[in-house]
C-alpha atoms as a PDB file:
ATOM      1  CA  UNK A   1     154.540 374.419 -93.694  1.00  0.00           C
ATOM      2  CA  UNK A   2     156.332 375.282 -90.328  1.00  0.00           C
ATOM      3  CA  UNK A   3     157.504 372.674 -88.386  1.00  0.00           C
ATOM      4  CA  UNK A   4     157.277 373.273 -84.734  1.00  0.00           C
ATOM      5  CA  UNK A   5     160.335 372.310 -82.458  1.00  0.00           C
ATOM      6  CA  UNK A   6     159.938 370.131 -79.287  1.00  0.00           C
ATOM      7  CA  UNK A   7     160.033 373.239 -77.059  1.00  0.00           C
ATOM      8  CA  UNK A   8     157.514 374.631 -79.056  1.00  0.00           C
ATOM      9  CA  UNK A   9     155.155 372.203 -79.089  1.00  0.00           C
ATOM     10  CA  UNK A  10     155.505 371.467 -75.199  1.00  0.00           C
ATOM     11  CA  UNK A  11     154.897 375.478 -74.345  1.00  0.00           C
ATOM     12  CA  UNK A  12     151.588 375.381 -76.757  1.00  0.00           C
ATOM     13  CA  UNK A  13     150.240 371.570 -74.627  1.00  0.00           C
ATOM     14  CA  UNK A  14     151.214 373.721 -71.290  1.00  0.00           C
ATOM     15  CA  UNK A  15     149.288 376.608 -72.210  1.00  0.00           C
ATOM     16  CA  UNK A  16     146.194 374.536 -73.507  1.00  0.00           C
ATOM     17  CA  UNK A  17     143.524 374.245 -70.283  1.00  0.00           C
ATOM     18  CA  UNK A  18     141.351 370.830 -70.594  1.00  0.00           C
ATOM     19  CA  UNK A  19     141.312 370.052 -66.443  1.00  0.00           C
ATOM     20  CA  UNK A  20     141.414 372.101 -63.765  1.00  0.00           C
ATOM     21  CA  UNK A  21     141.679 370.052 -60.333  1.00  0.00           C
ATOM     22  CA  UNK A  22     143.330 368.377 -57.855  1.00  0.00           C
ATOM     23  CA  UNK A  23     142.799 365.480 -55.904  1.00  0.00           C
ATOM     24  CA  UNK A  24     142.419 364.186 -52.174  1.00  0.00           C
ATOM     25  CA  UNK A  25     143.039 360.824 -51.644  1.00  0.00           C
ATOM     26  CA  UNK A  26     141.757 359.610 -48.426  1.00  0.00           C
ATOM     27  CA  UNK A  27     141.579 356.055 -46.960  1.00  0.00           C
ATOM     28  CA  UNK A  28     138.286 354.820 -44.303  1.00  0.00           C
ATOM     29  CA  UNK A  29     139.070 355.486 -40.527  1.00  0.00           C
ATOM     30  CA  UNK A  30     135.665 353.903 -39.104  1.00  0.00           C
ATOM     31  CA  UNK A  31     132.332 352.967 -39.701  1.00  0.00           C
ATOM     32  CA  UNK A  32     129.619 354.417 -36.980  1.00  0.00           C
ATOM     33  CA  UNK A  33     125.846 355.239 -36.619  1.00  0.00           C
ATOM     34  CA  UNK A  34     126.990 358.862 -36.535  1.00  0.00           C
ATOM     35  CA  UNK A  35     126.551 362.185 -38.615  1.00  0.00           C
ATOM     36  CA  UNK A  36     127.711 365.252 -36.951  1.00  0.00           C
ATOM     37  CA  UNK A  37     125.974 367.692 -39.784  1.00  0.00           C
ATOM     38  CA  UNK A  38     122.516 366.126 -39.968  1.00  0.00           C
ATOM     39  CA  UNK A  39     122.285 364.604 -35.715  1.00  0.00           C
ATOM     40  CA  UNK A  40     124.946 366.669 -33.896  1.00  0.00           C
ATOM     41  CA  UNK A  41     125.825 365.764 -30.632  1.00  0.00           C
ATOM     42  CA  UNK A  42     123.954 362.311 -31.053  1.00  0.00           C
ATOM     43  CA  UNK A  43     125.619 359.450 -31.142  1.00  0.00           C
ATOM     44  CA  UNK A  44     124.146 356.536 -32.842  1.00  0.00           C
ATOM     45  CA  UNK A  45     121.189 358.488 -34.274  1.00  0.00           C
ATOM     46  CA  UNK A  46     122.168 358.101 -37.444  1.00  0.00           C
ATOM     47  CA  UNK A  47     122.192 355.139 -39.867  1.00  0.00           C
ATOM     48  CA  UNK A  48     125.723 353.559 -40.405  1.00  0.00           C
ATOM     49  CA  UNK A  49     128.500 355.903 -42.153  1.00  0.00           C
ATOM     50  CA  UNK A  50     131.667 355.103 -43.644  1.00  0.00           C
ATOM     51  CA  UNK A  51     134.187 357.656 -42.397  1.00  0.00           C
ATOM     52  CA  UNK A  52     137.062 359.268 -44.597  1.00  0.00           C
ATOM     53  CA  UNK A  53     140.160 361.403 -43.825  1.00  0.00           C
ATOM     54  CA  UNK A  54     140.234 362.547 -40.171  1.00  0.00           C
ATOM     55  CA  UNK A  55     139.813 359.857 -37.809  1.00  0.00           C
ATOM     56  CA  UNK A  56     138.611 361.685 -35.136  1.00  0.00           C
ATOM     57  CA  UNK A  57     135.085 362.466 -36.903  1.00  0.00           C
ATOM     58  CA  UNK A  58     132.225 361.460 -34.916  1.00  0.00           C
ATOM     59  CA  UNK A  59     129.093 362.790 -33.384  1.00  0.00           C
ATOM     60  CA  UNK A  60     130.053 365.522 -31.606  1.00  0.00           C
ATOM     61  CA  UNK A  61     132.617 367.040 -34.439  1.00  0.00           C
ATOM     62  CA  UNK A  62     133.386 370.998 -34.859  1.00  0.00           C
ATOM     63  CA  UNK A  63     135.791 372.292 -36.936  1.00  0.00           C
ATOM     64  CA  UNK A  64     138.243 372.810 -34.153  1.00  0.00           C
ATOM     65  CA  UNK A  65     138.022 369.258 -32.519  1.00  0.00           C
ATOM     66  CA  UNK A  66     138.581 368.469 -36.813  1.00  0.00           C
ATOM     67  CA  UNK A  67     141.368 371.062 -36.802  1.00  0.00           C
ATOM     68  CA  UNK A  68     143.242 368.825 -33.401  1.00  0.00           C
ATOM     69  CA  UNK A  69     142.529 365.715 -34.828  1.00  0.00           C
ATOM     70  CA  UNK A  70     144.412 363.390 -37.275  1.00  0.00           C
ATOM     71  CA  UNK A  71     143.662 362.193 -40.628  1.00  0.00           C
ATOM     72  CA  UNK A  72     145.241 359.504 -43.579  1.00  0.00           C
ATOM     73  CA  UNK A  73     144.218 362.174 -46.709  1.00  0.00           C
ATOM     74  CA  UNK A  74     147.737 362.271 -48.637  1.00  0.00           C
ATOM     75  CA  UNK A  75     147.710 366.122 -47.925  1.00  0.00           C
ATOM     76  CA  UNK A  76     148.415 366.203 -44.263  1.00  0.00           C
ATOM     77  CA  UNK A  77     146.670 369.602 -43.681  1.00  0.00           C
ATOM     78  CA  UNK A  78     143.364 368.787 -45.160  1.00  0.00           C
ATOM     79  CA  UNK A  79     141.964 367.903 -41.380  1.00  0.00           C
ATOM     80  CA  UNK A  80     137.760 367.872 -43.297  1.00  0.00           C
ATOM     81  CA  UNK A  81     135.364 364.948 -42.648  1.00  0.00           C
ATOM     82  CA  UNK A  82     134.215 362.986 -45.259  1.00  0.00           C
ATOM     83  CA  UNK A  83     131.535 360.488 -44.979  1.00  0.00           C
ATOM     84  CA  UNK A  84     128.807 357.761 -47.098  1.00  0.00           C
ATOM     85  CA  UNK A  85     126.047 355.716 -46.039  1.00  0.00           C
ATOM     86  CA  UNK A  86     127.726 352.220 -45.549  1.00  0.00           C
ATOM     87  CA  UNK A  87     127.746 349.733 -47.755  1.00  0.00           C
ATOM     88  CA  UNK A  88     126.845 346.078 -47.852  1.00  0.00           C
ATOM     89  CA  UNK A  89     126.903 343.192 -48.853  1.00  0.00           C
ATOM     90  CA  UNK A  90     124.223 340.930 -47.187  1.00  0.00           C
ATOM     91  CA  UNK A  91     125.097 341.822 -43.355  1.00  0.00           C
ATOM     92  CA  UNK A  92     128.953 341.662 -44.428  1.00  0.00           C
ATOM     93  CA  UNK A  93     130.588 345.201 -44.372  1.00  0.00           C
ATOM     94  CA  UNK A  94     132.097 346.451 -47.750  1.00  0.00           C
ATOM     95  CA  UNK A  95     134.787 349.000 -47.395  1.00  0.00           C
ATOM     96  CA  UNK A  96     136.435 350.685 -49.929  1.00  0.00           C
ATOM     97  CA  UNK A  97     140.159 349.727 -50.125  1.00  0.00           C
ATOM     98  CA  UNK A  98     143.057 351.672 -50.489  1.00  0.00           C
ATOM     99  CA  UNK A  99     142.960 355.871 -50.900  1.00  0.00           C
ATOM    100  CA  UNK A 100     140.041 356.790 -52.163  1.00  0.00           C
ATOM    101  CA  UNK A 101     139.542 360.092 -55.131  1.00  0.00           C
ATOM    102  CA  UNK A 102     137.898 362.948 -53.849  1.00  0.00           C
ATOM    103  CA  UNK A 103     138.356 365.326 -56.898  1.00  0.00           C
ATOM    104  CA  UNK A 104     138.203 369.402 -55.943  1.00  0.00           C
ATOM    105  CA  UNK A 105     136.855 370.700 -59.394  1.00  0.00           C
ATOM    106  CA  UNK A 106     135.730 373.972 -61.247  1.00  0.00           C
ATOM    107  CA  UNK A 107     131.725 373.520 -61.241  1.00  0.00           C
ATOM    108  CA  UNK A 108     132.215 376.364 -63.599  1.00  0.00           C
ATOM    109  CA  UNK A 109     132.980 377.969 -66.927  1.00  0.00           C
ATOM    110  CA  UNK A 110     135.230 380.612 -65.729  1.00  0.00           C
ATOM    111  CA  UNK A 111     137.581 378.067 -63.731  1.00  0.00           C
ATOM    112  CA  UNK A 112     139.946 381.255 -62.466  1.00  0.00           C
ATOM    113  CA  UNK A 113     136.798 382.849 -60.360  1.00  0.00           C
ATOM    114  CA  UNK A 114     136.733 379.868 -58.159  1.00  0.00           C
ATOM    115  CA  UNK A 115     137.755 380.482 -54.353  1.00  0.00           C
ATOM    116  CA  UNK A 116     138.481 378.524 -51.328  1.00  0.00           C
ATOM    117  CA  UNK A 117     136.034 377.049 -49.017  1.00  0.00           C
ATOM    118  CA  UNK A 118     135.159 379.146 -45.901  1.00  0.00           C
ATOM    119  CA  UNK A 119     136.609 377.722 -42.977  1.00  0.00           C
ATOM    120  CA  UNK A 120     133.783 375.711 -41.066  1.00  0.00           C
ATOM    121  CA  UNK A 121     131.611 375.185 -44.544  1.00  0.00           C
ATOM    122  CA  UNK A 122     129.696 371.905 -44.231  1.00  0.00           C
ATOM    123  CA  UNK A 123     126.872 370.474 -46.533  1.00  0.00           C
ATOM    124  CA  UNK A 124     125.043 367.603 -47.947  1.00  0.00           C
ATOM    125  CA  UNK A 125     125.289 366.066 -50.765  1.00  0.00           C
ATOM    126  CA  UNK A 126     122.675 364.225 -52.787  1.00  0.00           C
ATOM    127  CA  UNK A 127     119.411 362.793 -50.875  1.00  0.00           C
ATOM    128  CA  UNK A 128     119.110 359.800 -49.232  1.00  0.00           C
ATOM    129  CA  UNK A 129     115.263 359.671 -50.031  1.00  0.00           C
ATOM    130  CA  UNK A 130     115.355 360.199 -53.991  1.00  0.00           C
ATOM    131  CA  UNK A 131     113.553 357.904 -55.947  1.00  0.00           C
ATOM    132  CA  UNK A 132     115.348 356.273 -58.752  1.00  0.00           C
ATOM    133  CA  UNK A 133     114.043 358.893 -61.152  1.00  0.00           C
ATOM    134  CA  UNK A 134     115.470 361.525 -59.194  1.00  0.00           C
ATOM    135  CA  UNK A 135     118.744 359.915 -58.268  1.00  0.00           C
ATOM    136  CA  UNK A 136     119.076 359.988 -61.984  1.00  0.00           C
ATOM    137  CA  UNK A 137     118.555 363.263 -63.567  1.00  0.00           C
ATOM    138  CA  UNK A 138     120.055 365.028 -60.257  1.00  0.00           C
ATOM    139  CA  UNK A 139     122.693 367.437 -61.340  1.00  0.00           C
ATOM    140  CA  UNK A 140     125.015 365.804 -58.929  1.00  0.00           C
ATOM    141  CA  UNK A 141     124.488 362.604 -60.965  1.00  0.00           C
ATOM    142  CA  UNK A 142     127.567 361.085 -63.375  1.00  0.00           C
ATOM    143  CA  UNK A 143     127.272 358.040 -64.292  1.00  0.00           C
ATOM    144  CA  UNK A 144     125.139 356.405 -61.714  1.00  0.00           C
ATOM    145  CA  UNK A 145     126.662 352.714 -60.635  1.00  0.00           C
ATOM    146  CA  UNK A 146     129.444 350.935 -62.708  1.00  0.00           C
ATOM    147  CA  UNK A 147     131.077 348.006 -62.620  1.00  0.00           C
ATOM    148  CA  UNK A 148     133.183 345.881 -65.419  1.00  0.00           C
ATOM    149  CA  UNK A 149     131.726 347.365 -69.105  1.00  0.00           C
ATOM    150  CA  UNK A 150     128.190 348.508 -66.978  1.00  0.00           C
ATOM    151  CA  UNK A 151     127.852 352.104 -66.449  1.00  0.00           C
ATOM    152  CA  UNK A 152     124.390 354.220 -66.195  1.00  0.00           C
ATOM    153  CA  UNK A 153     123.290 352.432 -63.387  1.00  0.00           C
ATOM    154  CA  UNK A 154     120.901 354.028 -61.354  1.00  0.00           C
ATOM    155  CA  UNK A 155     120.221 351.211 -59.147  1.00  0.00           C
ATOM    156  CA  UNK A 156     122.825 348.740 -57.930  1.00  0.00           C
ATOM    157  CA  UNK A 157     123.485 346.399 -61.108  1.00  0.00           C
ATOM    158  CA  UNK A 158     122.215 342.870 -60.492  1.00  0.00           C
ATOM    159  CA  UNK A 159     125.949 341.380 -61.625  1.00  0.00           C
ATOM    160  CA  UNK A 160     129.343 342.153 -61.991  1.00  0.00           C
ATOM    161  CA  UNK A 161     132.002 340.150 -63.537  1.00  0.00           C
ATOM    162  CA  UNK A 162     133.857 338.597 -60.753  1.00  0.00           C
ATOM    163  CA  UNK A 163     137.089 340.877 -59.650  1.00  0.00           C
ATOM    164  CA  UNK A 164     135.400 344.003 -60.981  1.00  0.00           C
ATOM    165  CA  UNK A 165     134.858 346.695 -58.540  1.00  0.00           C
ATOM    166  CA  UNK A 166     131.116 348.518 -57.902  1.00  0.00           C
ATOM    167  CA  UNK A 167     132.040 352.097 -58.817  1.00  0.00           C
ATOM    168  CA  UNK A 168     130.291 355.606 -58.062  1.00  0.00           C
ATOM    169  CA  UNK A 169     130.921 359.162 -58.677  1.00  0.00           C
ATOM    170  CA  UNK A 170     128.501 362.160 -57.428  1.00  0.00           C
ATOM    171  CA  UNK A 171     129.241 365.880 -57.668  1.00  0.00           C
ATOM    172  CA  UNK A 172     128.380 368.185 -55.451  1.00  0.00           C
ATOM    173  CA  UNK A 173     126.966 371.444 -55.635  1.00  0.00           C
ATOM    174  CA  UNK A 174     129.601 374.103 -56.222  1.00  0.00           C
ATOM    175  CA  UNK A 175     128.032 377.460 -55.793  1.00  0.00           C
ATOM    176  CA  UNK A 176     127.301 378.961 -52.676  1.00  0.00           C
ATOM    177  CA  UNK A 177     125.314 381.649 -51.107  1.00  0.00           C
ATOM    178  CA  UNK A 178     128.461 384.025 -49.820  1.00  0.00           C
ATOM    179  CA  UNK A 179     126.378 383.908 -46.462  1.00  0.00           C
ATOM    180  CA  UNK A 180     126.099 381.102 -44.546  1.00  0.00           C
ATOM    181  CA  UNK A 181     127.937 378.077 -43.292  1.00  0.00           C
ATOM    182  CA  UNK A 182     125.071 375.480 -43.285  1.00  0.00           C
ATOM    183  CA  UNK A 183     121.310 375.639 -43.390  1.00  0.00           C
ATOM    184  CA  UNK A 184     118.357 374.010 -41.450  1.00  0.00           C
ATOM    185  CA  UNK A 185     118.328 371.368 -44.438  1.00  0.00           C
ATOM    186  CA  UNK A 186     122.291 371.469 -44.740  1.00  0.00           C
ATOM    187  CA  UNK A 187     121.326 372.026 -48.652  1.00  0.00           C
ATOM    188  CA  UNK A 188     120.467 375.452 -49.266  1.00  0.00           C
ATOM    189  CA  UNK A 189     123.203 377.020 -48.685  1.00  0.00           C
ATOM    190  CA  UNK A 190     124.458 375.569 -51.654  1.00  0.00           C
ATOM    191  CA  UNK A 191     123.733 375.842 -55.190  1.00  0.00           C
ATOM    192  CA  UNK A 192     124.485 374.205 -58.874  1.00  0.00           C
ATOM    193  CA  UNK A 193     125.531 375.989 -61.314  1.00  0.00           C
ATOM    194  CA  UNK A 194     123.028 376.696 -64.696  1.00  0.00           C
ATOM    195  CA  UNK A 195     123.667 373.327 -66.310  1.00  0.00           C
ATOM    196  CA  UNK A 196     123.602 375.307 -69.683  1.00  0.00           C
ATOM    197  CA  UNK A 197     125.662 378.263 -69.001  1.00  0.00           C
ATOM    198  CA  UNK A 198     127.732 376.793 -66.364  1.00  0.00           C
ATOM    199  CA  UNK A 199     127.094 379.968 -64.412  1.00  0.00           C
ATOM    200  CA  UNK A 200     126.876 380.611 -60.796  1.00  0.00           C
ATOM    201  CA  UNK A 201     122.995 381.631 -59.944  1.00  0.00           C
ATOM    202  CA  UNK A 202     122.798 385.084 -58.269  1.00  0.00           C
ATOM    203  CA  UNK A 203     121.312 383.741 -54.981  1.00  0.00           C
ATOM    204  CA  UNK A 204     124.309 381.667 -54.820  1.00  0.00           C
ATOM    205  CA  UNK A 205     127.236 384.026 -56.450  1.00  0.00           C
ATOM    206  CA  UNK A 206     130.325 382.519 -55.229  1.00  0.00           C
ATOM    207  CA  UNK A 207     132.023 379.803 -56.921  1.00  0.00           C
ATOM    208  CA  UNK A 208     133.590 377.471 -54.710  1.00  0.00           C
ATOM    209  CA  UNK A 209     135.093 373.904 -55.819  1.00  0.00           C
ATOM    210  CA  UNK A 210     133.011 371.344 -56.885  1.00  0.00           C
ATOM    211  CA  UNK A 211     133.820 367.806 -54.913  1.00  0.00           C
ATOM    212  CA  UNK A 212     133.120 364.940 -57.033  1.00  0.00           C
ATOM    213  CA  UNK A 213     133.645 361.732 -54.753  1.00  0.00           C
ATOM    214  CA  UNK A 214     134.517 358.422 -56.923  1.00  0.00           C
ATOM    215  CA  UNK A 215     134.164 355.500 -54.658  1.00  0.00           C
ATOM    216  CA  UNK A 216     135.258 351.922 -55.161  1.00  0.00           C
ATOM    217  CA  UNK A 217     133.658 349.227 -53.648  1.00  0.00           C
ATOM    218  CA  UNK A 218     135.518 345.594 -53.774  1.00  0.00           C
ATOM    219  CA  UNK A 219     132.271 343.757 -54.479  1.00  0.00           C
ATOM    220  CA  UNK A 220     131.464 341.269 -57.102  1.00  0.00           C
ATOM    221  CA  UNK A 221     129.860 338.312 -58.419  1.00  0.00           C
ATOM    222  CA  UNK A 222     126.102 338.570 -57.656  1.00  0.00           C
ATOM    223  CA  UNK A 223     124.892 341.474 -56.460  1.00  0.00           C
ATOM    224  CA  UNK A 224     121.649 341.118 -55.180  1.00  0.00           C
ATOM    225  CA  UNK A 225     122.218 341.419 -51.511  1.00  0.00           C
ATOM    226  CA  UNK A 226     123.898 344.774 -51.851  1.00  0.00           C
ATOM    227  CA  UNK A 227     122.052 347.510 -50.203  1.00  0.00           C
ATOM    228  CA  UNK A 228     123.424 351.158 -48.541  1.00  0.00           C
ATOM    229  CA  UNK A 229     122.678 351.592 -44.685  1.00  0.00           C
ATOM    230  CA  UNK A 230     120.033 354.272 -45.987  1.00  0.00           C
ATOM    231  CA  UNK A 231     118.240 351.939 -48.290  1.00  0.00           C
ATOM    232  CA  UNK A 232     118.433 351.173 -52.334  1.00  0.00           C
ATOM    233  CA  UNK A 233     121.556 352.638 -54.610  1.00  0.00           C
ATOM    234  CA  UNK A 234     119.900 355.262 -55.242  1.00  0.00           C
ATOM    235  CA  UNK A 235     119.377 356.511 -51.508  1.00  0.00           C
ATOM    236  CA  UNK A 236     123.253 357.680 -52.157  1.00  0.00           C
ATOM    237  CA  UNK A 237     124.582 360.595 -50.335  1.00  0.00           C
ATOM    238  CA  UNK A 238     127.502 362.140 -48.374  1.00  0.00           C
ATOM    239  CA  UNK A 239     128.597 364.486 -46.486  1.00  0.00           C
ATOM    240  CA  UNK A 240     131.258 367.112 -46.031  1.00  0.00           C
ATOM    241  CA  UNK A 241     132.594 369.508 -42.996  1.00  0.00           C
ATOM    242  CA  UNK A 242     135.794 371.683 -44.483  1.00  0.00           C
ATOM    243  CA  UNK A 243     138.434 371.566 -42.295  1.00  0.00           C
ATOM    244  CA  UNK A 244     141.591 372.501 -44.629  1.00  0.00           C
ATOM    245  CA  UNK A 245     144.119 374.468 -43.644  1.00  0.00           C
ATOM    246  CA  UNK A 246     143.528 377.609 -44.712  1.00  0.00           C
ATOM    247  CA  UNK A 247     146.695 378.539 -46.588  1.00  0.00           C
ATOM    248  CA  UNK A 248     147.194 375.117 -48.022  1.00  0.00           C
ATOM    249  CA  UNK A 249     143.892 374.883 -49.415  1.00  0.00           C
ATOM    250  CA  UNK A 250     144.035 378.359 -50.997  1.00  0.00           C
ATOM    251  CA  UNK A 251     147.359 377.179 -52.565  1.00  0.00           C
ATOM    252  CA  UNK A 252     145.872 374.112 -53.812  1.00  0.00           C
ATOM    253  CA  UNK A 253     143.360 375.985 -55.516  1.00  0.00           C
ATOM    254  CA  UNK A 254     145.420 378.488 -57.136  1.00  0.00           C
ATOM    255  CA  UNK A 255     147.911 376.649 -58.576  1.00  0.00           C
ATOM    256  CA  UNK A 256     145.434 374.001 -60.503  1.00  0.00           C
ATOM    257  CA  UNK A 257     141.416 374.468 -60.528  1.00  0.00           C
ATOM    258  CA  UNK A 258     142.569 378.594 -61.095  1.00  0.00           C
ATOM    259  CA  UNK A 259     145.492 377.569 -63.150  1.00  0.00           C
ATOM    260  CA  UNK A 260     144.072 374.918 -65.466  1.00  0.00           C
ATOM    261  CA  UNK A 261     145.989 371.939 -64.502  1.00  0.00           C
ATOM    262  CA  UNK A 262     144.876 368.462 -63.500  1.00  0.00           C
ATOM    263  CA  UNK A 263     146.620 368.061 -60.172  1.00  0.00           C
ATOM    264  CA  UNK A 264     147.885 365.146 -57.721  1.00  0.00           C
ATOM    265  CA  UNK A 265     147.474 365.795 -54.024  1.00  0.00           C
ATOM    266  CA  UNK A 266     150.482 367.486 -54.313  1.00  0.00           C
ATOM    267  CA  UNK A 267     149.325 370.166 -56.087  1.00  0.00           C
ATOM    268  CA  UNK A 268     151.587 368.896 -59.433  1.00  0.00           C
ATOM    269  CA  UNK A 269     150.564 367.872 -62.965  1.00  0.00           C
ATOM    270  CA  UNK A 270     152.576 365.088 -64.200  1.00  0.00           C
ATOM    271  CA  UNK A 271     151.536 366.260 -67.950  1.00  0.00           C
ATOM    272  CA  UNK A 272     152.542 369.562 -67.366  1.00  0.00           C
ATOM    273  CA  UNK A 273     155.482 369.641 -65.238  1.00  0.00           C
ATOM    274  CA  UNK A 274     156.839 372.780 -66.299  1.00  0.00           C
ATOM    275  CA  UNK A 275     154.220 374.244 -63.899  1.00  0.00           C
ATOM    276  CA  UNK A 276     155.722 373.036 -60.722  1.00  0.00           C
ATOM    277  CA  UNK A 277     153.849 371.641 -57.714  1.00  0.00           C
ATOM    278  CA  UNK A 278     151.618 373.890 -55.053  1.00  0.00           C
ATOM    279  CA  UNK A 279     153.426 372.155 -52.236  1.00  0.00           C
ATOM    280  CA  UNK A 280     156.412 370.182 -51.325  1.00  0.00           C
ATOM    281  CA  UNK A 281     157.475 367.031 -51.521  1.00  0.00           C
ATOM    282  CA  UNK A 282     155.811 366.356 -47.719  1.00  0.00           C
ATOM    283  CA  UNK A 283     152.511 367.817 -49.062  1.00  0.00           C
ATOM    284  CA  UNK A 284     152.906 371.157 -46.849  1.00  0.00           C
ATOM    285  CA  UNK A 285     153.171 374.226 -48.263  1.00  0.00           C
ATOM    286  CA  UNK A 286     157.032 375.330 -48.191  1.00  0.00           C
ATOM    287  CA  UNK A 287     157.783 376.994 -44.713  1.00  0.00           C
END
């Protein structure tokens, strides 16, 4: 029997692939009656929104007032809007606290064929009028609702233990038509991938990363007064305009969704760090 030496065994772990990500952590900036993809230039159209990232994100957005203005994502050159139906609790406001995880994933088999975003890309996720049916089987679907030991929730639970948090995570589609930056139903554009083959469909051939958003709400105790601004739990949605850096992004995504690591903001995996970090210890790339 060979015995493997330390070395050894740490080159075969950094050479086996089980993630292949990296995260954007991003704290609320505002909550507002706006949504610049689905009611552009009209504010207060919209039902109420919690805001993420840049805080300059409102009605009237483009990708170069994005690209001017400021945001609180840990990576300092990811300028993109990121938005939810708002949630509450009664008529009480419930933010989520802290950075929030907004994963950038392979939606694919062949993890090393996915590419950046196109500058200016925006789409919506999920649909605000699913049924509960719907909201379930959707491929964007995870685990519906959690809280304390309650997961598969596809409505809001009617309790959670006290000091638990109401969790929810919802991929988007990762697969996109090579074409166009939106679409008259800001959906088409986009595409899942087969859910068997975890292929790319050839209306939709390029494979782009797949944003799974995993949201924490500080609610608990009884929950039956908890609603979304666009109705039941299963009315979730969000929204997305791309507004990386161009560079940094690209970086990002070659070092760990092409690479097969499972990456911080800053581009490093603290399981393999053998494999360095995409950027620097500010979270720019190195000038």
């Amino acid at each position: 029997m060979t015995t493997l030496s330390a070395a050894d065994r740490a080159a075969q772990a950094d050479e086996l692939v089980t993630h292949h990500e990296f995260q954007a952590n991003c704290s609320v900036t505002t909550h507002r009656p706006d949504d610049p993809i689905v009611y552009p230039g009209l504010p207060g159209a919209s039902h109420m929104h919690t805001f993420l990232g840049n805080d300059s994100t409102n009605a009237g957005s483009t990708n170069d007032s994005l690209k001017a203005g400021a945001t609180n994502c840990k990576t300092p050159d990811d300028k993109s809007a990121y938005w939810f139906p708002t949630l509450y609790n009664g008529d009480a406001v419930v933010a989520p606290s802290g950075p929030q995880v907004i994963y950038y994933k392979s939606g694919i088999l062949a993890y090393q064929q996915v590419r950046s975003f196109p500058a200016g890309l925006r789409f919506v996720v999920g649909d605000q009028a699913a049924t509960r049916e719907q909201f379930q089987h959707a491929p964007g679907a995870v685990e519906g609702w959690e809280c304390g030991d309650s997961f598969h929730n596809w409505d809001f639970p009617s309790w959670c233990p006290p000091g638990s948090q109401l969790n929810i995570r919802y991929q988007a589609p990762s697969c996109w038509n090579g074409r166009d930056l939106d679409s008259v139903d800001h959906k088409s554009h986009m595409a899942y991938p087969d859910r068997a083959t975890l292929v790319c469909p050839p209306s939709h051939p390029v494979a782009v990363p797949m944003l799974e958003f995993k949201m924490a709400f500080p609610v608990s105790g009884d929950m039956s007064r908890v609603r979304l601004s666009s109705g039941r739990g299963y009315s979730w949605h969000y929204d997305f305009m791309n507004a990386w850096d161009g560079p940094t992004l690209q970086a990002l995504v070659s070092h760990c969704v092409n690479g097969g690591l499972q990456c911080d903001p800053r581009g490093f995996d603290q399981y393999k760090p053998n494999r360095g970090a995409a950027l620097g210890p500010d979270y720019r790339l190195p000038r």
